[in-house]
Protein backbone atom coordinates (compact mmCIF):
# COMPACT_ATOMS: atom_id res chain seq x y z
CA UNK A 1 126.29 126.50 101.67
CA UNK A 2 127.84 123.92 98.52
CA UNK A 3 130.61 123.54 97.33
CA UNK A 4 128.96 123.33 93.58
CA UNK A 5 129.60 127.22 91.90
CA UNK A 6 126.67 129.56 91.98
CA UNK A 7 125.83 128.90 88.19
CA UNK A 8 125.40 125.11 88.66
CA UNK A 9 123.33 125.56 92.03
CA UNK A 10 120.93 128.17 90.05
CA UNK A 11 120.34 125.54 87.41
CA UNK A 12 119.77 122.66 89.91
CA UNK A 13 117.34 125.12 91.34
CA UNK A 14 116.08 125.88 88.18
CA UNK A 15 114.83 122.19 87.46
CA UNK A 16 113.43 121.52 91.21
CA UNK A 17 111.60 124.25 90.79
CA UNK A 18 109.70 123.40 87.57
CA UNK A 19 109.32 119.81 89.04
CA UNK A 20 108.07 121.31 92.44
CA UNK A 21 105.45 123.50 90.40
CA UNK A 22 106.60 126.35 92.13
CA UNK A 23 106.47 129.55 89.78
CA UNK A 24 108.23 132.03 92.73
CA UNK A 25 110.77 129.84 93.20
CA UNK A 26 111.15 129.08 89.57
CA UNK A 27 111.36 133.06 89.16
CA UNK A 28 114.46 133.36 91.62
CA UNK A 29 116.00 130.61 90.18
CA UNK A 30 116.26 131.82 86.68
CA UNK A 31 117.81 134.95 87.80
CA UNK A 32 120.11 133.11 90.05
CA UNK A 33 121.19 131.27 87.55
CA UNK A 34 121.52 134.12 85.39
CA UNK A 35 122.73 136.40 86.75
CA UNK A 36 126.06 133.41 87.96
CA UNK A 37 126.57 132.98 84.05
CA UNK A 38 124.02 130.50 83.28
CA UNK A 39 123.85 130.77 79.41
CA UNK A 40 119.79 130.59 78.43
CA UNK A 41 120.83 127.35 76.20
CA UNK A 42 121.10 125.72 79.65
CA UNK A 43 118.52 127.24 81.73
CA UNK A 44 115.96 125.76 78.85
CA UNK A 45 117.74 122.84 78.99
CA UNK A 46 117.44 122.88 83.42
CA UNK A 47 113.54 123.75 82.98
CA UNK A 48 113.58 120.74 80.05
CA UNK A 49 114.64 118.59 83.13
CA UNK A 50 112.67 119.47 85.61
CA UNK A 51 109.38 118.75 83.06
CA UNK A 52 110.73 115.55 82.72
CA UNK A 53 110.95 114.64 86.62
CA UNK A 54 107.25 116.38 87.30
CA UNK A 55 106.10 114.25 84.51
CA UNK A 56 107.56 111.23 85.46
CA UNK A 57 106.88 111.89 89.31
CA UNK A 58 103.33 112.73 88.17
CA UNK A 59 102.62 109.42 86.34
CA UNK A 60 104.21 107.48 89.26
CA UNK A 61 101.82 109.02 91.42
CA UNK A 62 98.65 107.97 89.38
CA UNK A 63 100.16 104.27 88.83
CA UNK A 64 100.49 104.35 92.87
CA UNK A 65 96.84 106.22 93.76
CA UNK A 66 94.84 103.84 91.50
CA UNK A 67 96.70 101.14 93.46
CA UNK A 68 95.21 102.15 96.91
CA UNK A 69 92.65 99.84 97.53
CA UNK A 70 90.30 102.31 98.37
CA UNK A 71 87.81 100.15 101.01
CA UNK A 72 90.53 100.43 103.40
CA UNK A 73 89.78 103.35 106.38
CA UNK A 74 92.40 105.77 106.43
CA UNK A 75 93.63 108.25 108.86
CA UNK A 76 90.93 111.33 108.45
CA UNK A 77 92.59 114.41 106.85
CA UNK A 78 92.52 117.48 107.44
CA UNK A 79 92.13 116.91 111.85
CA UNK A 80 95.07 118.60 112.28
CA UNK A 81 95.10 121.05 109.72
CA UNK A 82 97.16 118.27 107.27
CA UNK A 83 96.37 116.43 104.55
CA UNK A 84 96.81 113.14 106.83
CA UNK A 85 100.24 112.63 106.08
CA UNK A 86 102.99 112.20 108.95
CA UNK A 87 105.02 115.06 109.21
């Protein structure tokens, strides 16, 4: 899978998934981490990380949306089932 140690991948995983919003994931990934040694000092400090890049991600996508210039026509959404994005 990686060559990084269990501990380090569960605290990786432990910031995506606080910056991904995604409380399952988040769930796994504490006890991953955990449960591989992960002292709680550094999980806090994973999930402190992961804040940061949501935030950061999240202000960079409001800079960016109230940039579109919103007369131009854009692919409808939701034809296929997608939010209008290419896969």
């Amino acid at each position: 899978m990686t060559s990084l140690d269990r501990r380090i991948a569960g605290l990786i995983a432990v910031g995506a998934a606080v910056a991904a919003n995604c409380q399952p994931c988040l769930r796994a990934a504490v006890s991953m981490a955990r449960e591989s040694g992960a002292e709680v000092k550094e999980t806090v400090e994973a999930i402190e990380v992961g804040k940061s890049v949501r935030a950061c991600a999240a202000s960079e996508m409001d800079r960016f949306a109230s940039s579109l210039d919103v007369a131009v026509p854009h692919p409808q959404s939701g034809a296929s089932g997608r939010c209008g994005c290419e896969p």
